[in-house]
N, C-alpha and C. Protein backbone atom coordinates (compact mmCIF):
# COMPACT_ATOMS: atom_id res chain seq x y z
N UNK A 1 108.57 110.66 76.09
CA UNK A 1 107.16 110.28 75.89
C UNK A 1 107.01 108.77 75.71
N UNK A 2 107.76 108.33 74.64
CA UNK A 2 107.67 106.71 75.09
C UNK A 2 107.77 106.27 76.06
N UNK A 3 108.61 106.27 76.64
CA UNK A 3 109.68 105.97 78.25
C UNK A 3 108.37 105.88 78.85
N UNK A 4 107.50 107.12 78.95
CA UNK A 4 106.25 107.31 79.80
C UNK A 4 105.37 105.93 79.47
N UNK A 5 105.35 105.84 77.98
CA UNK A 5 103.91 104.86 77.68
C UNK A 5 104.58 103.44 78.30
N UNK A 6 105.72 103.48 77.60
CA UNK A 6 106.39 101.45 78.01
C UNK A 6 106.30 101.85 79.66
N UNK A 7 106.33 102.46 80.36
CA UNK A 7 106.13 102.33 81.92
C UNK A 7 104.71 101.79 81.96
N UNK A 8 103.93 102.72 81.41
CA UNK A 8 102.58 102.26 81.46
C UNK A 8 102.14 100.56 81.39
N UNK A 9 102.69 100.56 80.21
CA UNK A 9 102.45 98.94 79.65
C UNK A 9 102.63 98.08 80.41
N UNK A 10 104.18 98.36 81.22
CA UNK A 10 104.85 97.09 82.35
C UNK A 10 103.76 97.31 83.65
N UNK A 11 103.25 98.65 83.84
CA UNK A 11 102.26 98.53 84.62
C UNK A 11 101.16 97.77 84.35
N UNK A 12 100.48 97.42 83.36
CA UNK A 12 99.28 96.76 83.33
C UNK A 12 99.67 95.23 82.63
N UNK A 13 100.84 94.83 82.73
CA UNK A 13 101.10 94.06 82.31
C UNK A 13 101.12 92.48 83.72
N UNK A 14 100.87 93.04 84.64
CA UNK A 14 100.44 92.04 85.88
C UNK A 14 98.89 91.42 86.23
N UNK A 15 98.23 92.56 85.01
CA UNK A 15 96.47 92.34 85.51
C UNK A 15 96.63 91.97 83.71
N UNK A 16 97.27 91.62 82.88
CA UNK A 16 97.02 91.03 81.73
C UNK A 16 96.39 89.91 81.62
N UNK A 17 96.43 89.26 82.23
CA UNK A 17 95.55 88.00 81.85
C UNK A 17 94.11 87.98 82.56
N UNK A 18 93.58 89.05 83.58
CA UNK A 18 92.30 88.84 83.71
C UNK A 18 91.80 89.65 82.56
N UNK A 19 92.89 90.65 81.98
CA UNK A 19 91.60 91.18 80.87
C UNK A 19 91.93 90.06 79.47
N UNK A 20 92.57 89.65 79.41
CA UNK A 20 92.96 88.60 78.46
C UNK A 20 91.66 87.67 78.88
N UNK A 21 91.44 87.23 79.88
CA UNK A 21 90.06 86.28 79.78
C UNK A 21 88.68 86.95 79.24
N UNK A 22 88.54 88.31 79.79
CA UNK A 22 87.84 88.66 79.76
C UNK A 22 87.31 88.70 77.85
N UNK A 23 88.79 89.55 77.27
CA UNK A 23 88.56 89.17 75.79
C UNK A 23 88.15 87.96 75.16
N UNK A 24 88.33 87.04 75.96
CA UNK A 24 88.11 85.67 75.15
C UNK A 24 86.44 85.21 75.79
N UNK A 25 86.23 85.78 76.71
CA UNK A 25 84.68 85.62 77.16
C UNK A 25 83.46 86.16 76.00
N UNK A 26 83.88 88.03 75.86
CA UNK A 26 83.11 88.19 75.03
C UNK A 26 83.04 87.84 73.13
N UNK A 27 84.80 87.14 73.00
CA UNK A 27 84.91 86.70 71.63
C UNK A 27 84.27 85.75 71.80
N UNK A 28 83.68 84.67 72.84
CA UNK A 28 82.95 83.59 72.16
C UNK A 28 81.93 84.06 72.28
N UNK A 29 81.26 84.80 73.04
CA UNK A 29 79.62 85.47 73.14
C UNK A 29 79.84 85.63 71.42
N UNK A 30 80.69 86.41 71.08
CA UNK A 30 80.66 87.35 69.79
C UNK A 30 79.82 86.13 68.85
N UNK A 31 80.91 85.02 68.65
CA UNK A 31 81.07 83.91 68.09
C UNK A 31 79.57 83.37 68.41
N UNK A 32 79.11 83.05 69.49
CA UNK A 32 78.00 82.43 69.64
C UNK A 32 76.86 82.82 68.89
N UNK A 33 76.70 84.22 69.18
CA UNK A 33 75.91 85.51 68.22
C UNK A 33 75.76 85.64 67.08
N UNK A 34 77.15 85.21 66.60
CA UNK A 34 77.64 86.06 65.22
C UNK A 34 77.37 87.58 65.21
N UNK A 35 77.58 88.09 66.25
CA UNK A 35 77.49 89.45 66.44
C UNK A 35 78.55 89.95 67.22
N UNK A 36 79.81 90.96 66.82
CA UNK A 36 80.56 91.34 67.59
C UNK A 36 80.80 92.69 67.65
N UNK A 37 79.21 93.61 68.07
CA UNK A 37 79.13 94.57 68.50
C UNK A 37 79.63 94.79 70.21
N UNK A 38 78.94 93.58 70.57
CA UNK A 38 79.32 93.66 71.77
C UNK A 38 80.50 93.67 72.35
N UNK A 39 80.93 93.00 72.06
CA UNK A 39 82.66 92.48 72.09
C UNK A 39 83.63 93.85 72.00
N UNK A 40 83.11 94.53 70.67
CA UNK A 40 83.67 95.55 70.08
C UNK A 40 83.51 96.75 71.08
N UNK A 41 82.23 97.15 72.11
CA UNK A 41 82.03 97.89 72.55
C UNK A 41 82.78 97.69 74.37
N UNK A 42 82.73 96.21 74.71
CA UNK A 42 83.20 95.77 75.82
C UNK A 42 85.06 96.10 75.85
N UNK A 43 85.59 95.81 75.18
CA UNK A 43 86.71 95.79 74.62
C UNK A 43 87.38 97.29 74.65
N UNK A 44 86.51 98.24 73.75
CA UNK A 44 86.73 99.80 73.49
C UNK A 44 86.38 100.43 75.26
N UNK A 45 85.93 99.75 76.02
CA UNK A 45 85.65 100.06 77.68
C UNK A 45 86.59 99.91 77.91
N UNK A 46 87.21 98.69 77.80
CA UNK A 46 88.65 98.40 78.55
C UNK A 46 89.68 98.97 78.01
N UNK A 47 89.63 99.81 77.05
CA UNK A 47 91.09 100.84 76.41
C UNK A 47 90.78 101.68 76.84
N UNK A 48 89.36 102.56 77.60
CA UNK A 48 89.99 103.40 78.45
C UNK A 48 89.98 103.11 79.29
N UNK A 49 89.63 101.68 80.32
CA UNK A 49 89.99 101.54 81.56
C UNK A 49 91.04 101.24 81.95
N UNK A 50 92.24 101.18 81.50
CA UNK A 50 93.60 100.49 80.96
C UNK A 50 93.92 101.75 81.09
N UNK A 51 94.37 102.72 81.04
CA UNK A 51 95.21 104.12 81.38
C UNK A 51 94.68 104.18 82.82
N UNK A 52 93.24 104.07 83.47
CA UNK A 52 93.18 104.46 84.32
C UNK A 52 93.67 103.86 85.30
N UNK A 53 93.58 102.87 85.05
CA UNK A 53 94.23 101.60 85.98
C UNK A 53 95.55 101.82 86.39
N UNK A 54 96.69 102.52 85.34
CA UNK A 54 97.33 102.63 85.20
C UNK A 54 97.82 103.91 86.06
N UNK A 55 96.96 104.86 85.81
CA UNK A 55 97.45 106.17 86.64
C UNK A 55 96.99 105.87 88.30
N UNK A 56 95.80 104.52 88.42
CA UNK A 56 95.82 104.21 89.73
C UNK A 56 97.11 103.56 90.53
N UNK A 57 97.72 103.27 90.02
CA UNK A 57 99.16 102.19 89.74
C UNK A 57 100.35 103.40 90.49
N UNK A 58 100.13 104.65 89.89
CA UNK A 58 101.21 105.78 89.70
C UNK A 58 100.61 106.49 90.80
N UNK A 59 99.28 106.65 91.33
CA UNK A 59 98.58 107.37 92.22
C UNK A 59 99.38 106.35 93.45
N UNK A 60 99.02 105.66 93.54
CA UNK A 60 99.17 104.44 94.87
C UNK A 60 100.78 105.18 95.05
N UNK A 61 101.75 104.93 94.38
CA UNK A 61 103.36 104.96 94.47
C UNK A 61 104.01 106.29 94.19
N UNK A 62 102.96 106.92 94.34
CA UNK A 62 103.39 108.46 94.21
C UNK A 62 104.57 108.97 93.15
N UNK A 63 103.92 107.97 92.11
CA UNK A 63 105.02 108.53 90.38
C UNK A 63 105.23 110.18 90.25
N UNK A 64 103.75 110.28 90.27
CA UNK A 64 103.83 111.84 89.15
C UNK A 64 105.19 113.12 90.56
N UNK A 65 105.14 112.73 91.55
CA UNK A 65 105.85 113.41 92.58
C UNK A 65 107.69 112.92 92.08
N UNK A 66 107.89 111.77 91.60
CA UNK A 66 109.05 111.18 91.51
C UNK A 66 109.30 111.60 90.17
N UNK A 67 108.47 111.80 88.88
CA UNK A 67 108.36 111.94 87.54
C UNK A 67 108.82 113.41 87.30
N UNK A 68 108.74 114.52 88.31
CA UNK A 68 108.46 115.86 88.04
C UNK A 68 109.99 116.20 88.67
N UNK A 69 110.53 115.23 89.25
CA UNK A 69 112.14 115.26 89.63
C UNK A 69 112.79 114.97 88.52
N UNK A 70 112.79 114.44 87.32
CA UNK A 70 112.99 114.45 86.17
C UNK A 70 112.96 115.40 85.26
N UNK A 71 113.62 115.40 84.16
CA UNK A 71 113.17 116.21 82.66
C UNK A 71 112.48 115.61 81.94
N UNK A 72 110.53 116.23 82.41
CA UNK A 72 109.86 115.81 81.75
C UNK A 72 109.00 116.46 82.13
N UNK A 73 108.32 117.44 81.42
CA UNK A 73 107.28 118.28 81.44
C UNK A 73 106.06 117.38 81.91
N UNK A 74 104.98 118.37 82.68
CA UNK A 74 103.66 118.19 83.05
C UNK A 74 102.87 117.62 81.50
N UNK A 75 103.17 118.38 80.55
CA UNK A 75 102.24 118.48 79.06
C UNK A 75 102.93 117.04 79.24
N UNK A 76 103.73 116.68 79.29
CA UNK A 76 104.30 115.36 78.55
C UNK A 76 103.21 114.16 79.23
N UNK A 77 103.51 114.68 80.56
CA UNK A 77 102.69 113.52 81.68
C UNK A 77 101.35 112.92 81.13
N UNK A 78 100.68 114.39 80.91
CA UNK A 78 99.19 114.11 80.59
C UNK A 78 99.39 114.11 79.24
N UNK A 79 99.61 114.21 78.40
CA UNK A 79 99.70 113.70 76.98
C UNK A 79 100.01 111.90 76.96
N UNK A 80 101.11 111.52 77.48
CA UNK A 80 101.31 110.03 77.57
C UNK A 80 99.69 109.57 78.08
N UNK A 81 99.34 109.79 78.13
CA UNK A 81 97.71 109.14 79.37
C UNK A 81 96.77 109.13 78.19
N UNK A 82 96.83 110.06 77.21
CA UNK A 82 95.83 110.47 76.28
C UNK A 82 96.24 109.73 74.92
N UNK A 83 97.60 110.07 74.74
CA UNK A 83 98.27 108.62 73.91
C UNK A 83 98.07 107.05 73.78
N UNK A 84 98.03 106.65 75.45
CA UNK A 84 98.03 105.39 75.49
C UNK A 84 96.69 104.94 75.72
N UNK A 85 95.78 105.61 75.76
CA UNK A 85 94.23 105.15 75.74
C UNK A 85 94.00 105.29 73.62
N UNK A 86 94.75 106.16 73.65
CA UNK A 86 94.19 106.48 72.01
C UNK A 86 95.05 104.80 70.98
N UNK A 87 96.14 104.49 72.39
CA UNK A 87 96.34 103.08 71.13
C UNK A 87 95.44 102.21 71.37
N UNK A 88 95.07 101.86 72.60
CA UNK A 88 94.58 101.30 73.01
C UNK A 88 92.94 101.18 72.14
N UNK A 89 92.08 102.27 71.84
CA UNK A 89 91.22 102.45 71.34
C UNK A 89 91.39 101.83 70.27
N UNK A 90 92.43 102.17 69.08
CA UNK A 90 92.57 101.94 67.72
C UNK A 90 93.27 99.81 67.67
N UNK A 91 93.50 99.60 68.91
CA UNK A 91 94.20 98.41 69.04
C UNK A 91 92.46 97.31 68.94
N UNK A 92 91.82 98.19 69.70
CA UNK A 92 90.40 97.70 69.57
C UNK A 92 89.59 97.43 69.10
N UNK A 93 89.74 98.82 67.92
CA UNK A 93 89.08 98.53 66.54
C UNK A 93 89.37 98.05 65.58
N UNK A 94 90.96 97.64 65.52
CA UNK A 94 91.46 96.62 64.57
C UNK A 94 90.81 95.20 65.05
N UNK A 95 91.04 94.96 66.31
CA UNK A 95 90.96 93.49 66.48
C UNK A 95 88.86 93.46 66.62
N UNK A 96 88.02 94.38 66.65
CA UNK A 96 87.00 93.90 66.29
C UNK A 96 86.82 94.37 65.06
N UNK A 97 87.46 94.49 64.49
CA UNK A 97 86.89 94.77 62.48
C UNK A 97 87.57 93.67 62.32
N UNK A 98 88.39 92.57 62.42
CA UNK A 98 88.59 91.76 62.08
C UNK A 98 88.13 90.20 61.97
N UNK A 99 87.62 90.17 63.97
CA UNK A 99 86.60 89.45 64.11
C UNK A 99 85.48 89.68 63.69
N UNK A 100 85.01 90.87 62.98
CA UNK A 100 83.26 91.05 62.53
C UNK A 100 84.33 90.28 61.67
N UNK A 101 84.91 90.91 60.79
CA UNK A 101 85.02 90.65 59.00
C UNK A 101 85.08 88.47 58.73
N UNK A 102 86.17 88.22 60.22
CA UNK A 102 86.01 86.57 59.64
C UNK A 102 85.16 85.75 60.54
N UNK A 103 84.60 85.94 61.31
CA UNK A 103 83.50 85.36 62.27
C UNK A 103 82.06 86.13 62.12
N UNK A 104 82.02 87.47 61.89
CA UNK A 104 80.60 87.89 62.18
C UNK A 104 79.89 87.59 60.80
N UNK A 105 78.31 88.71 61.03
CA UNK A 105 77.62 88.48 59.84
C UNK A 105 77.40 89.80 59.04
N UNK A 106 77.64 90.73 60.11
CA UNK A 106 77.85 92.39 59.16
C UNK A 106 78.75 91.92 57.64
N UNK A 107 77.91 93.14 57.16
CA UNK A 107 78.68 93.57 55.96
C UNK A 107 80.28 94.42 56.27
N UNK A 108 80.86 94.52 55.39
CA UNK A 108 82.07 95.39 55.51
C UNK A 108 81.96 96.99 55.83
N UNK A 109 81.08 97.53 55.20
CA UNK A 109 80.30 98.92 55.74
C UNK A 109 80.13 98.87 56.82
N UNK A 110 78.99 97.72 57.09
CA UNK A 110 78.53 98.11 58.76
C UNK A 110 79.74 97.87 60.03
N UNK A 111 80.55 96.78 59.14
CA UNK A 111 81.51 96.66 60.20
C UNK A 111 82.69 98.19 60.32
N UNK A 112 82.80 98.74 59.39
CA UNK A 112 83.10 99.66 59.54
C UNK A 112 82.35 101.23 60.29
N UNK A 113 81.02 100.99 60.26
CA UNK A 113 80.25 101.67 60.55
C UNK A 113 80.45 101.53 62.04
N UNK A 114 79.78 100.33 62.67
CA UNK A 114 79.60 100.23 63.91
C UNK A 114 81.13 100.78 64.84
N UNK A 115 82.49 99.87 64.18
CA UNK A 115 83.20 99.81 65.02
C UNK A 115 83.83 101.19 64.94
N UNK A 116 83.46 102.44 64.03
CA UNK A 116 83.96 103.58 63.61
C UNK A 116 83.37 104.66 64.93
N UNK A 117 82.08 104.28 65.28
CA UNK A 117 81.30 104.83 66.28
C UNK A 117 81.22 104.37 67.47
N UNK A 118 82.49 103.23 67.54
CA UNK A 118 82.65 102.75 69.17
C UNK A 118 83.49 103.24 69.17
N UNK A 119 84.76 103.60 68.58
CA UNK A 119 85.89 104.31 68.57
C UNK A 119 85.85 105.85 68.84
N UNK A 120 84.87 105.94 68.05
CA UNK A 120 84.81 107.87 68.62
C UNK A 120 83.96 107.84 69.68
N UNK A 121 83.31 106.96 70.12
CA UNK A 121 82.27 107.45 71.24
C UNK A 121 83.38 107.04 72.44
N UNK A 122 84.32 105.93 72.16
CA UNK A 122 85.06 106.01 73.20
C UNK A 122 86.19 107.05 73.33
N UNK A 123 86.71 107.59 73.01
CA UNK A 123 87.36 109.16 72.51
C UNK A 123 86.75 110.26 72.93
N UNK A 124 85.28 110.38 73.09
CA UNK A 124 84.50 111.08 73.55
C UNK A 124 84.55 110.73 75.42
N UNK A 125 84.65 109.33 75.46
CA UNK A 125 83.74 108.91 76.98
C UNK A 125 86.21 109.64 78.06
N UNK A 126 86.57 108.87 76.71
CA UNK A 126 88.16 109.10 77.31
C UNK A 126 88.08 110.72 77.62
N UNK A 127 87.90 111.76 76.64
CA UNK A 127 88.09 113.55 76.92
C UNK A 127 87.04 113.41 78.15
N UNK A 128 85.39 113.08 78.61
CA UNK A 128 85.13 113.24 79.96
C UNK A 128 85.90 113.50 80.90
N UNK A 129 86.35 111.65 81.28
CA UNK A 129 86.92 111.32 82.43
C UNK A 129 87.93 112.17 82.99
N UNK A 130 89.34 112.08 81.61
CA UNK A 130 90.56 112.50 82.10
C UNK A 130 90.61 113.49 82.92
N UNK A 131 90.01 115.07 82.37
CA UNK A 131 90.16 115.93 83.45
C UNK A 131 89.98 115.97 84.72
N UNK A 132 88.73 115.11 85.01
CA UNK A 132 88.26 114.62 86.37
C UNK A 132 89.17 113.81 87.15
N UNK A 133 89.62 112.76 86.84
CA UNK A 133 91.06 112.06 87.35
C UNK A 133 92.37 112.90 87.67
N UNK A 134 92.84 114.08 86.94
CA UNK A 134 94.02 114.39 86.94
C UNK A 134 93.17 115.85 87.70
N UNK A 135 91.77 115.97 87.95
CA UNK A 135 91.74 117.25 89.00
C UNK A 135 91.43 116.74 90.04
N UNK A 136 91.31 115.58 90.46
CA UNK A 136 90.62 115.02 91.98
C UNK A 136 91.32 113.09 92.28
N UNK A 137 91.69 112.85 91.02
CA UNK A 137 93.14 111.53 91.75
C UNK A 137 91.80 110.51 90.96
N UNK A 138 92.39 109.27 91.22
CA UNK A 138 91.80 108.33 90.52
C UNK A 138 90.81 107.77 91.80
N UNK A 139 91.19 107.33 92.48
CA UNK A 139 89.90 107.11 93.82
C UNK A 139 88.51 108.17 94.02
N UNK A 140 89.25 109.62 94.10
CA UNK A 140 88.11 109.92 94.06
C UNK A 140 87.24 110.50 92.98
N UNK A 141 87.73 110.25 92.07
CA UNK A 141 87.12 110.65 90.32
C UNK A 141 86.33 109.16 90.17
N UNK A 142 86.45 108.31 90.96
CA UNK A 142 86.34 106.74 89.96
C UNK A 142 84.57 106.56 89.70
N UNK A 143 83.72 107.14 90.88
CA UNK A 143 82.35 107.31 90.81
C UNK A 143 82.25 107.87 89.63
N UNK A 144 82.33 109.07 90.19
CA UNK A 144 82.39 109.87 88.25
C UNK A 144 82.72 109.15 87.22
N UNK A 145 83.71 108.38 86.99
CA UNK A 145 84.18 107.67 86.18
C UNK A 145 83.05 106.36 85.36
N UNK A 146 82.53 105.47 86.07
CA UNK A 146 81.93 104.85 86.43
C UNK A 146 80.32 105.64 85.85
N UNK A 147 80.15 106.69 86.29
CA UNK A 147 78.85 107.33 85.57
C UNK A 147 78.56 107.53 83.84
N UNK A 148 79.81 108.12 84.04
CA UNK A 148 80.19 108.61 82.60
C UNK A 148 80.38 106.86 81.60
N UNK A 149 80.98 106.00 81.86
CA UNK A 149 81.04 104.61 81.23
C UNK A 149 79.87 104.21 80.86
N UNK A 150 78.86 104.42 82.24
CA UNK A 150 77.67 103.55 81.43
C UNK A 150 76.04 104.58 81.58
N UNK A 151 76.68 105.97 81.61
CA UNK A 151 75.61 106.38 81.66
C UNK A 151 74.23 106.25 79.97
N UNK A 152 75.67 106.29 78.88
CA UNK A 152 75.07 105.74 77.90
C UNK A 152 73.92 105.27 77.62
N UNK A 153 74.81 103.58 78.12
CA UNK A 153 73.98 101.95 78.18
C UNK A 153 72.25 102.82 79.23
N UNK A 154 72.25 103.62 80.23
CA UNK A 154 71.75 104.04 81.20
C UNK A 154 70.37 104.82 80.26
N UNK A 155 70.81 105.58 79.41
CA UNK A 155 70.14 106.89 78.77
C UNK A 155 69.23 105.75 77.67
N UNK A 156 70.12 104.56 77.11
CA UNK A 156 69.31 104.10 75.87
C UNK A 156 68.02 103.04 76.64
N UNK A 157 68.61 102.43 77.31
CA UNK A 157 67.28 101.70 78.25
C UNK A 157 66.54 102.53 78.66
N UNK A 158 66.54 103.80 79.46
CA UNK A 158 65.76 104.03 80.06
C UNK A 158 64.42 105.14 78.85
N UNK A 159 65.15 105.47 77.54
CA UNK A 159 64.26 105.55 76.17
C UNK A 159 63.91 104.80 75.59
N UNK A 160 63.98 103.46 75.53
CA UNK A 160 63.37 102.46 75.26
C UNK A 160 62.40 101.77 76.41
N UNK A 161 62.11 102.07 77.16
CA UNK A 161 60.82 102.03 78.20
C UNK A 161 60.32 102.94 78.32
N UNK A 162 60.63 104.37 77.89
CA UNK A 162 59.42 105.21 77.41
C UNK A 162 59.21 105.33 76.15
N UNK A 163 59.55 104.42 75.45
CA UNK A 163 59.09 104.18 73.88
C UNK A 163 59.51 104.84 72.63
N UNK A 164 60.50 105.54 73.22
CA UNK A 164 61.44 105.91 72.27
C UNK A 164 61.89 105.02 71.52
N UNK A 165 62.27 104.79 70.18
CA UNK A 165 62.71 103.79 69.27
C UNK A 165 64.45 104.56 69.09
N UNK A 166 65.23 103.41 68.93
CA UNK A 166 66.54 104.18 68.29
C UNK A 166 66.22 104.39 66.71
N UNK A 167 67.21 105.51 66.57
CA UNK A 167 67.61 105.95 65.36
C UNK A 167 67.55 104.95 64.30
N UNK A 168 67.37 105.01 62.84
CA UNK A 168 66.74 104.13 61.81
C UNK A 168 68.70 104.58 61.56
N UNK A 169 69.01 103.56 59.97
CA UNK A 169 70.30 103.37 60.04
C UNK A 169 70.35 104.89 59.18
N UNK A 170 69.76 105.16 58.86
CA UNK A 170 70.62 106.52 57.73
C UNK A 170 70.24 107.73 58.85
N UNK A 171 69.54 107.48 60.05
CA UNK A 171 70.16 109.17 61.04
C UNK A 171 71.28 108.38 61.65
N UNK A 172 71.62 107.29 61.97
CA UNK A 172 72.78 106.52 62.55
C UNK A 172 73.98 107.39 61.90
N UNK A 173 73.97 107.23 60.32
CA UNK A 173 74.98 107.03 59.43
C UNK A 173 75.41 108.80 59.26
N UNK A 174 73.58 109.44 59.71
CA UNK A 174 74.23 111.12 59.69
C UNK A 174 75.02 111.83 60.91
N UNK A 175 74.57 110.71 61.72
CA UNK A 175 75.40 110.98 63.17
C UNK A 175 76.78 110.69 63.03
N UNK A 176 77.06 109.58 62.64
CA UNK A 176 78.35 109.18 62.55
C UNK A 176 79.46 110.13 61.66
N UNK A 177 78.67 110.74 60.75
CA UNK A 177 79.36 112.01 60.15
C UNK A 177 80.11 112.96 61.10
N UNK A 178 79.16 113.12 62.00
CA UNK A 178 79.10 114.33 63.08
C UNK A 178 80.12 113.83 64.22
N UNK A 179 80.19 112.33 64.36
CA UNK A 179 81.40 112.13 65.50
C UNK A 179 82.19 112.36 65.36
N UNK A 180 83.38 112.25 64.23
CA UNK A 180 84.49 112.78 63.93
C UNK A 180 85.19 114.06 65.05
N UNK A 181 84.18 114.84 64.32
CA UNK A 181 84.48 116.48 64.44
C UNK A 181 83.62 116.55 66.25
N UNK A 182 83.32 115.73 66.99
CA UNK A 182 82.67 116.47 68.25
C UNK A 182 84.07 115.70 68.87
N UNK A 183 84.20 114.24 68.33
CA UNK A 183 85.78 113.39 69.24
C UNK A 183 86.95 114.32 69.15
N UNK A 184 86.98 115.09 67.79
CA UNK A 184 88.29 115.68 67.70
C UNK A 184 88.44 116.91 68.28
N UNK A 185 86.86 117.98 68.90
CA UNK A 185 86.81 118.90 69.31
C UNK A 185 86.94 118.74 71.03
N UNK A 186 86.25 117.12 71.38
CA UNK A 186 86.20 117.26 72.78
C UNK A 186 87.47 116.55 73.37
N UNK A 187 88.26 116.13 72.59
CA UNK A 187 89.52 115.34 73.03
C UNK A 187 90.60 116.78 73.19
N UNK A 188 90.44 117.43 72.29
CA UNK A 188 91.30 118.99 72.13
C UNK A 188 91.07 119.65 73.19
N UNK A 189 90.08 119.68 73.72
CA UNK A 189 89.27 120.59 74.93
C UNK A 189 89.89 119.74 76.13
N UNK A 190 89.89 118.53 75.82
CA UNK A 190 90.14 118.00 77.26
C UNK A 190 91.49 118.24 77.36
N UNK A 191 92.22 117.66 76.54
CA UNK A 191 93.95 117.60 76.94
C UNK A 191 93.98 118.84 77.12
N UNK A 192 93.67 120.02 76.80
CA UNK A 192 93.93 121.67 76.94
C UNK A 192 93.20 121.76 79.08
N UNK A 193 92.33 121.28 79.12
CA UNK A 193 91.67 121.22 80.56
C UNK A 193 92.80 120.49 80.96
N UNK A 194 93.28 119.35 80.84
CA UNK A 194 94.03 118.69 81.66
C UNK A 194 95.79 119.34 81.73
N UNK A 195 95.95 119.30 80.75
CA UNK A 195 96.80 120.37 81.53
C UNK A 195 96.82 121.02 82.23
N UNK A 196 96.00 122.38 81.79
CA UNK A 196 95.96 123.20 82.53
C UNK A 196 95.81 122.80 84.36
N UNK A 197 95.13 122.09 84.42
CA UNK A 197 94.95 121.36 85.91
C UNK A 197 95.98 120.86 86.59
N UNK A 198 96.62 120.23 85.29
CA UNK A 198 97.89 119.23 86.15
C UNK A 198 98.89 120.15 86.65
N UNK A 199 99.69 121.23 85.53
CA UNK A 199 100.43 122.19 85.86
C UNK A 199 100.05 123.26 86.85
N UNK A 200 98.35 123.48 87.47
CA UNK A 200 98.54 124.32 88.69
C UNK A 200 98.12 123.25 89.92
N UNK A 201 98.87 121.91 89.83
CA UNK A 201 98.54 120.79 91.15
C UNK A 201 99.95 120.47 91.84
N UNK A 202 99.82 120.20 92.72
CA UNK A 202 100.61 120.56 94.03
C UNK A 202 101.07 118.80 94.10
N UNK A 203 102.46 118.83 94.51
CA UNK A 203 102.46 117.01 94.98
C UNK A 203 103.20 116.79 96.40
């Protein structure tokens, strides 16, 4: 299972520095702002776009066909994928709870608040995708992919031009109760879907 993730890593370790700029684009937005919601939420995008990239990497060179000539279970395959987005996530929310805490203007709550609910919503957006990728390949899942990322950003604009107001902070804070338990139910559901998919796919 490691073996699997450090492959991963050396894979995305050639496109490191465009997302390395990219981090330093939205840390000075953050900085400019004094707001590093954004940052925090741009950032938590790119920990799960970072596995996918990755299984595009393994799609192109026909890994998982070379991987299964090995001793190494299917569960293992798709577990490493679900692993390395989940560091990736938590790698995210350290480094924006840190920049709120010595650059932003949140309190310590909210910084915990906000970046607690980019983390599970990205946990949520990661259980979507995966099954879709590992039942139809990364090319042709990537639309899908792509929907699911910003259908979000998509749903809150388009209620705020019909005059919907967002949530006041204490239904925020009752929601955020509730993410926990839907990230930990729909991440369970997915790796159980993705398996199941991967082990009846053909290479």
């Amino acid at each position: 299972m490691i073996g699997l993730i450090l492959k991963d890593f050396l894979n995305l370790k050639r496109h490191s520095k465009i997302y390395f700029i990219l981090v330093i684009f939205y840390f000075i937005l953050g900085i400019t702002n004094k707001d590093f919601s954004m940052f925090g939420s741009m950032i938590a995008m790119m920990a799960v776009i970072l596995p996918v990239t990755s299984m595009a990497y393994d799609e192109k060179n026909n890994w998982d066909r070379y991987a299964l000539t090995m001793p190494i279970s299917r569960r293992d395959l798709v577990l490493s994928r679900y692993i390395l987005s989940f560091i990736f996530l938590v790698l995210a929310f350290i480094i924006s709870m840190l920049l709120n805490l010595i650059f932003g203007s949140s309190s310590f709550i909210e910084s915990v608040l906000i970046n607690s609910g980019i983390l599970l919503f990205g946990i949520i957006i990661m259980s979507a995708i995966f099954p879709v990728l590992f039942k139809y390949g990364v090319e042709k899942g990537r639309l899908f992919m792509m929907i699911i990322l910003f259908a979000p950003t998509a749903v809150i604009m388009l209620l705020s031009r019909l005059g919907f107001t967002l949530p006041d902070k204490g239904a925020a804070k009752v929601l955020l109760y509730f993410l926990p338990v839907i990230a930990v139910a729909a991440s369970a559901v997915s790796v159980l879907i993705s398996v199941s998919i991967y082990r009846k796919k053909e290479f």
